[in-house]
N, C-alpha and C. Protein backbone atom coordinates (compact mmCIF):
# COMPACT_ATOMS: atom_id res chain seq x y z
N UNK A 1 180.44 5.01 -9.67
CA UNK A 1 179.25 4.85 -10.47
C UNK A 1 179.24 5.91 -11.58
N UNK A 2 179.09 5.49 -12.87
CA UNK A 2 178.74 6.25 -13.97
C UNK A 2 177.62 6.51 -14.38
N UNK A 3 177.32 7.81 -14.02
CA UNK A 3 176.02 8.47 -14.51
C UNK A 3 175.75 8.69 -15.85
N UNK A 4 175.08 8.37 -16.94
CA UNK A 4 174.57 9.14 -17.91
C UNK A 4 173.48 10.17 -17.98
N UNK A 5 173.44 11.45 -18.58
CA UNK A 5 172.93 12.43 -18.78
C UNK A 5 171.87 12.02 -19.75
N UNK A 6 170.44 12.30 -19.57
CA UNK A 6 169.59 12.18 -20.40
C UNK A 6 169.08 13.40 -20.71
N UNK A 7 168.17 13.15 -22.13
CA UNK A 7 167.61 14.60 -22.77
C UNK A 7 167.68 15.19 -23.83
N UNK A 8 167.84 16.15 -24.62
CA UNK A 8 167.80 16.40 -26.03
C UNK A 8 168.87 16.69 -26.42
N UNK A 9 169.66 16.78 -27.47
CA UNK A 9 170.63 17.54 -27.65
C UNK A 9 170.68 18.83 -28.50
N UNK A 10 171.72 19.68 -28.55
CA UNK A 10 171.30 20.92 -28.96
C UNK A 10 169.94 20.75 -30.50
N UNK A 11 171.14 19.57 -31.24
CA UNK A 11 170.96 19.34 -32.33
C UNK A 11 169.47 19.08 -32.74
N UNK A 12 168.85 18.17 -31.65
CA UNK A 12 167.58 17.20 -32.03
C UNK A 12 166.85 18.50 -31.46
N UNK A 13 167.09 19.23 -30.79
CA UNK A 13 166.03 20.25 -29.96
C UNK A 13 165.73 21.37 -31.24
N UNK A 14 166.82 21.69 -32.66
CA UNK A 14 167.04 22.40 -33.34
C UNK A 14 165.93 22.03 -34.52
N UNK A 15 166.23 21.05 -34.61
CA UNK A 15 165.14 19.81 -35.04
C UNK A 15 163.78 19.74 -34.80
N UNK A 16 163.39 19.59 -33.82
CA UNK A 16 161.77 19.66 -32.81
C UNK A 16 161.35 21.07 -33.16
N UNK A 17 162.51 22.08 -33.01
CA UNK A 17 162.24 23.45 -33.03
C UNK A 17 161.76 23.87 -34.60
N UNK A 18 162.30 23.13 -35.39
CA UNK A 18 161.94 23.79 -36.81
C UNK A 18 161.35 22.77 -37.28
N UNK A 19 160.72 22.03 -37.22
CA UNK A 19 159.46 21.33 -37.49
C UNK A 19 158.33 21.66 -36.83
N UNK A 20 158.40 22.06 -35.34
CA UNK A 20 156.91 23.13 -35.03
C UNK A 20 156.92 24.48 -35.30
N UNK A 21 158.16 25.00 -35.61
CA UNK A 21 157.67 26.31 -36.58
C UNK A 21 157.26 26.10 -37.90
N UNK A 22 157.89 25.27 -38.52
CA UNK A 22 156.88 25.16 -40.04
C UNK A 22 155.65 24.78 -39.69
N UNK A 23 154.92 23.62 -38.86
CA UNK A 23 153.72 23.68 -38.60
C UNK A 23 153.03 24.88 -38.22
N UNK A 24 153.54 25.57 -37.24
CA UNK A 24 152.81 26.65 -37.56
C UNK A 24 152.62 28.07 -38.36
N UNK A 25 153.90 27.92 -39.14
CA UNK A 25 154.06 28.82 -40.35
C UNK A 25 152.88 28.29 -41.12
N UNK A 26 152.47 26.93 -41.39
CA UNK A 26 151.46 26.56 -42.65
C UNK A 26 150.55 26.82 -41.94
N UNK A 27 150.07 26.56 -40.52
CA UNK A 27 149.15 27.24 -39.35
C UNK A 27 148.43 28.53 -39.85
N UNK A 28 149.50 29.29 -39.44
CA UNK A 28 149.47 30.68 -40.02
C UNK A 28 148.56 31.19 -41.56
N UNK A 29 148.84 30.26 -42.55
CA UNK A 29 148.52 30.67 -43.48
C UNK A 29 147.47 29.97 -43.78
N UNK A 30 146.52 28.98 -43.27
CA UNK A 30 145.72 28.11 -43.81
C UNK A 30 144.56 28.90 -42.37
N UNK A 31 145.03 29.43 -41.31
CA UNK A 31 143.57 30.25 -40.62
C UNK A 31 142.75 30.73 -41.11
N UNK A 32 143.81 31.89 -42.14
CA UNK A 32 142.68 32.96 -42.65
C UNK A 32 141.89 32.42 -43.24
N UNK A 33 141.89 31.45 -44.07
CA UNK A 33 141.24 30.63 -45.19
C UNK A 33 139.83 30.19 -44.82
N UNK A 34 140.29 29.62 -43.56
CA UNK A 34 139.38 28.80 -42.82
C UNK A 34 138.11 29.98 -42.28
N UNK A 35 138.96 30.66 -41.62
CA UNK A 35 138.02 31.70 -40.94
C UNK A 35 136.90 32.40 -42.02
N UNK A 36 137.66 32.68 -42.97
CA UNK A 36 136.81 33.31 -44.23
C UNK A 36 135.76 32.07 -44.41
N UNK A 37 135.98 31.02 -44.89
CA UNK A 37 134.50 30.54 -45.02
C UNK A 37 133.69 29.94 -43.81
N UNK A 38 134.38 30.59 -42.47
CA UNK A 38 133.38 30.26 -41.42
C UNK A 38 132.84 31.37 -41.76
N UNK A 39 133.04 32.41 -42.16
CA UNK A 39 132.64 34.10 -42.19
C UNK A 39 131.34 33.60 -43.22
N UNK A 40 131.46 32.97 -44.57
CA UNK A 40 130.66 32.85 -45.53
C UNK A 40 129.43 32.02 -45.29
N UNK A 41 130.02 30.51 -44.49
CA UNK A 41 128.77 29.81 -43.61
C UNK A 41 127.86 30.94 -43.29
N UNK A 42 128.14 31.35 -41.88
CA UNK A 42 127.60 32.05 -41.19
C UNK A 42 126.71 33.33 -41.86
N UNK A 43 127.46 33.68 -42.64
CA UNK A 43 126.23 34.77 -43.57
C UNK A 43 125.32 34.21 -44.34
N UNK A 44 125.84 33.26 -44.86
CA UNK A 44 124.66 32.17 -45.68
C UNK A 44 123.29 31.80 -44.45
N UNK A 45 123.89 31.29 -43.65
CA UNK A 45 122.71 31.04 -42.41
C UNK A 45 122.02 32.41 -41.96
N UNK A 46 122.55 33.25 -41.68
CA UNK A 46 121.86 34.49 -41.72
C UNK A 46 121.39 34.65 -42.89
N UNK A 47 121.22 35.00 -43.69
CA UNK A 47 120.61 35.70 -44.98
C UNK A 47 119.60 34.27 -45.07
N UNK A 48 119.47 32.89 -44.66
CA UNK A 48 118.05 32.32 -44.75
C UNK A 48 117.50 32.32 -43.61
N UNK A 49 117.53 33.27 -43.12
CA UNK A 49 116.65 33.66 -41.79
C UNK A 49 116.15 35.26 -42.52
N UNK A 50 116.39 35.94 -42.95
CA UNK A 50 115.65 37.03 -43.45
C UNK A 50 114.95 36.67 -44.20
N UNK A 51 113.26 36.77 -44.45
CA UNK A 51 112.45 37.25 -44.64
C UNK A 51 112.62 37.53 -46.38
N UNK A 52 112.06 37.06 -47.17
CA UNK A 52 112.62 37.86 -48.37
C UNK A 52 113.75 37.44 -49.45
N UNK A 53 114.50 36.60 -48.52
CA UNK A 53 115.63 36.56 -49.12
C UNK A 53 115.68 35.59 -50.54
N UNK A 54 114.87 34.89 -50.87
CA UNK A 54 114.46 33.71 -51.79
C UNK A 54 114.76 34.32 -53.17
N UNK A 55 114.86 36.12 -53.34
CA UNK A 55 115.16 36.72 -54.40
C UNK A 55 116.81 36.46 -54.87
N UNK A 56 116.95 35.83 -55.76
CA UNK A 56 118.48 36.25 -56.02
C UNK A 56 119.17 37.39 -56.38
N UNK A 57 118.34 38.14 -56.58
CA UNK A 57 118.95 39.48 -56.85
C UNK A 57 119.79 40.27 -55.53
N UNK A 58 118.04 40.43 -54.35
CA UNK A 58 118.83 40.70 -53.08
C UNK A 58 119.18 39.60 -52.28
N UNK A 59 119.21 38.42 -52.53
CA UNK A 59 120.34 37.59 -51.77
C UNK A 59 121.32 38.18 -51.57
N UNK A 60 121.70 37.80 -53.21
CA UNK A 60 122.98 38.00 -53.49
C UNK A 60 123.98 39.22 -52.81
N UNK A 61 123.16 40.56 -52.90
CA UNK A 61 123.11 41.70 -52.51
C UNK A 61 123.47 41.92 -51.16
N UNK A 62 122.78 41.11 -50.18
CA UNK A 62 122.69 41.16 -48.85
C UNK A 62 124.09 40.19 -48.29
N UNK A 63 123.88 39.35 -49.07
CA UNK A 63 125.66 38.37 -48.72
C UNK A 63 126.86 38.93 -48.99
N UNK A 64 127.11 40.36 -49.89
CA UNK A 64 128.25 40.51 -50.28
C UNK A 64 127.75 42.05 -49.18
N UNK A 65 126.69 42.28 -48.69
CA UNK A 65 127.29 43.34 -47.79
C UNK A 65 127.84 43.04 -46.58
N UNK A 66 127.47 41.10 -46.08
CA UNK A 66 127.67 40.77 -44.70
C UNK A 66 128.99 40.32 -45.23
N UNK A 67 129.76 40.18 -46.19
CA UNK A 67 131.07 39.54 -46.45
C UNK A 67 132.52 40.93 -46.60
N UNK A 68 131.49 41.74 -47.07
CA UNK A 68 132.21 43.26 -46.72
C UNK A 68 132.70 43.50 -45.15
N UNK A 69 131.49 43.47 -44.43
CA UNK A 69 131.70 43.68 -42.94
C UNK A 69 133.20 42.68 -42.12
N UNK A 70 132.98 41.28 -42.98
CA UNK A 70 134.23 40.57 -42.56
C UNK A 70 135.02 40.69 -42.88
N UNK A 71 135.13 41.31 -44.06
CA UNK A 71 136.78 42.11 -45.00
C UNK A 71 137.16 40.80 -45.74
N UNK A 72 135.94 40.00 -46.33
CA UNK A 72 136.26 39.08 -47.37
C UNK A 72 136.08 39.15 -48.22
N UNK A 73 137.49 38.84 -49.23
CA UNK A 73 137.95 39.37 -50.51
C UNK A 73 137.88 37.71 -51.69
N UNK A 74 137.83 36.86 -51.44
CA UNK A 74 138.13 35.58 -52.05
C UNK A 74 136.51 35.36 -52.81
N UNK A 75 135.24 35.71 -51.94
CA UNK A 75 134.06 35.07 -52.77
C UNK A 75 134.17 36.32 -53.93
N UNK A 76 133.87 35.76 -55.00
CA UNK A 76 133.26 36.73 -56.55
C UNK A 76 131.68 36.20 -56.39
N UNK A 77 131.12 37.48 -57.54
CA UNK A 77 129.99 36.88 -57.85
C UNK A 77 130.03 35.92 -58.51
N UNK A 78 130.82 35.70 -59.32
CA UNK A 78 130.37 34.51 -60.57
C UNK A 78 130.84 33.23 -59.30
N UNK A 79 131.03 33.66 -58.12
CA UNK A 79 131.45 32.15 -57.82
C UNK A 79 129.99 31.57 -57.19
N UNK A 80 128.38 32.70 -56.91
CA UNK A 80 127.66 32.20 -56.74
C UNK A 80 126.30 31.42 -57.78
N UNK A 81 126.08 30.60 -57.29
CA UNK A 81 124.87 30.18 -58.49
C UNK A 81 124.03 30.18 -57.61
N UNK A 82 122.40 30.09 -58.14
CA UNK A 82 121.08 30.10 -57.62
C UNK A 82 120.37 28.85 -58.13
N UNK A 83 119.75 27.75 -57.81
CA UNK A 83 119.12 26.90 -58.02
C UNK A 83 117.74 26.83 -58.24
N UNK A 84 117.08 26.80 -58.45
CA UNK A 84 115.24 26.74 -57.71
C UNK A 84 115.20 25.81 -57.09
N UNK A 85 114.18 25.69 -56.38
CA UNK A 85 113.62 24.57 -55.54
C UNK A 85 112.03 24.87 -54.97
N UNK A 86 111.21 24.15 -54.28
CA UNK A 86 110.14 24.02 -54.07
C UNK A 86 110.48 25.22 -52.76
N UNK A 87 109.25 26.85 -52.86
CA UNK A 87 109.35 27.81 -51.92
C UNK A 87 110.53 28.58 -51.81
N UNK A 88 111.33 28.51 -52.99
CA UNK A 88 112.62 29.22 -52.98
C UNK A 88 113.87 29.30 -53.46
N UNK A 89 114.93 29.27 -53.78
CA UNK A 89 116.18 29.10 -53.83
C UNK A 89 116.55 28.25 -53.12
N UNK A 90 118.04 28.10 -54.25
CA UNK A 90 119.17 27.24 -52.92
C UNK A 90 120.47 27.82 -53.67
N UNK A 91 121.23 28.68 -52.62
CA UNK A 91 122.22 29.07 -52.84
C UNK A 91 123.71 28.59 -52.91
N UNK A 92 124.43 28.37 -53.71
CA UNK A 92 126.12 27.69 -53.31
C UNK A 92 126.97 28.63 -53.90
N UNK A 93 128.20 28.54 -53.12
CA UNK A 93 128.58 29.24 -53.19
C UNK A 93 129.93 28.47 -53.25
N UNK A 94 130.94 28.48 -54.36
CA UNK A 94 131.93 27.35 -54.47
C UNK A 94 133.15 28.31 -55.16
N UNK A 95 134.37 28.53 -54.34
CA UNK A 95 135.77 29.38 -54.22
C UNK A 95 136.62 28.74 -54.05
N UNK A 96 138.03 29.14 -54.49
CA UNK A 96 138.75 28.53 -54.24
C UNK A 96 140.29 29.79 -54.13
N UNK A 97 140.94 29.73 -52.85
CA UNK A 97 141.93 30.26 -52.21
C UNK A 97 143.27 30.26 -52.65
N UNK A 98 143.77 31.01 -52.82
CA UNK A 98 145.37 30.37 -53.13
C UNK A 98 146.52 31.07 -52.23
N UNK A 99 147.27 31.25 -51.37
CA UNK A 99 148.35 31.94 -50.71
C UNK A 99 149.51 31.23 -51.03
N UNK A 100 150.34 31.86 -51.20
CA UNK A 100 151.83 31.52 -51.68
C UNK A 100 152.28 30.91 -50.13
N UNK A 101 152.83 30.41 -50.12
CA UNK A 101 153.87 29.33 -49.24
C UNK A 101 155.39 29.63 -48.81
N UNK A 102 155.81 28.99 -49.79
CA UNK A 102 157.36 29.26 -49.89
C UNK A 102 157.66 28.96 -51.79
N UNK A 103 158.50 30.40 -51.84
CA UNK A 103 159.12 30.48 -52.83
C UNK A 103 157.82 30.00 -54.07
N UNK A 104 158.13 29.00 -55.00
CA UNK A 104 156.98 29.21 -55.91
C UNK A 104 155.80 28.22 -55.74
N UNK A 105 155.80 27.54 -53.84
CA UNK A 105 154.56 26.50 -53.45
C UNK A 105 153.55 27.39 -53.08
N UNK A 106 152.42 26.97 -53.67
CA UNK A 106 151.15 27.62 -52.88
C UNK A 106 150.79 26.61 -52.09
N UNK A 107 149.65 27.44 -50.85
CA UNK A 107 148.67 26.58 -50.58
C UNK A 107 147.07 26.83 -51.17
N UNK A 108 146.43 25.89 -51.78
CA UNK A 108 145.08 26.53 -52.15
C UNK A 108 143.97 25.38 -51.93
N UNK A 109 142.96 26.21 -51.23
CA UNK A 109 142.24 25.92 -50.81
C UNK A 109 140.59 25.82 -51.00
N UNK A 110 140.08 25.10 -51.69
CA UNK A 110 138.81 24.65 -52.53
C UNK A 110 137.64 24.35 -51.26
N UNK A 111 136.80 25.88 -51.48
CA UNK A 111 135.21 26.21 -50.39
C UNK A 111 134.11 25.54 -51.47
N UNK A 112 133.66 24.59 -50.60
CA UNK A 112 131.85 24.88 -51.25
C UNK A 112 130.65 24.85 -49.91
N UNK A 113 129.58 25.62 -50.46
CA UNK A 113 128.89 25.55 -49.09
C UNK A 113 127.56 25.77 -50.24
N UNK A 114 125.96 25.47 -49.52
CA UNK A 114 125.02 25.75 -50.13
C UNK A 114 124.10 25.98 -48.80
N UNK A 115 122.74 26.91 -49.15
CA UNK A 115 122.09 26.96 -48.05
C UNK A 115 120.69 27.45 -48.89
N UNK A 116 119.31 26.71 -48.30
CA UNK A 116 118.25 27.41 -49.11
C UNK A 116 117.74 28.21 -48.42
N UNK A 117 117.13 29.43 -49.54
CA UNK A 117 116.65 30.27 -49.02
C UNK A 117 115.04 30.40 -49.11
N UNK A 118 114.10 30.42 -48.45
CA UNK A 118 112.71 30.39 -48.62
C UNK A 118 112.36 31.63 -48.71
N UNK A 119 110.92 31.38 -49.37
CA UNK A 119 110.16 33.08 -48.96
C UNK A 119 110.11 33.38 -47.79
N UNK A 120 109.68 32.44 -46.77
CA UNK A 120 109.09 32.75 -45.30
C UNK A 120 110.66 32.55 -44.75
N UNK A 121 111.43 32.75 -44.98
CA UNK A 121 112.64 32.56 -44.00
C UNK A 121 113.48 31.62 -43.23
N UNK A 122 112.80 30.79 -43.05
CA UNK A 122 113.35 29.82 -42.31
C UNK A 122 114.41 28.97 -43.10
């Protein structure tokens, strides 16, 4: 009886192997991205829970000290605008990412988020 051997070969395993490292090489570089504007959400939702915040002056003020604390470098000011609205502001905040890749590919990555801010906070 002739058995055949089943299973990968070096070759195809070399294969499998460097197609889930590039996935997670682009992995790698598309986290930070992500994480940063979970960082920016999340301060936006905080800062319309303070009290006050409906000022654009110290909005603004108060978002780039909670974006300091995360060590995020990508929002500018000019990337925020202020809206009016009925009891307050509405803040957005619209960036866009770029990290080099390989050789002269980037990846870049286009944030927008908005959140209003009232006098009374909520």
């Amino acid at each position: 009886m002739n058995r055949k051997q089943g299973g990968m070969t070096l070759t195809s395993f070399l294969m499998v192997l460097a197609v889930v490292g590039f996935a997670l090489y682009i992995g790698m570089k598309l986290f930070p991205m992500y994480q940063e504007f979970y960082a920016v959400k999340t301060s936006m939702k905080a800062l319309a829970r303070e009290p006050g915040s409906a000022d654009p002056v110290k909005a603004q003020e108060l978002f780039f000290k909670r974006m300091d604390m995360n060590y995020s470098d990508s929002v500018k000011r000019e990337n925020i605008k202020f809206d009016r609205i009925d009891g307050g502001v509405r803040m957005n905040v619209k960036y866009e990412v770029r990290r080099p890749l390989v050789g002269n590919l980037d990846i870049v990555g286009n944030f927008e988020n908005s959140q209003d801010l009232t006098t009374r906070g909520e």
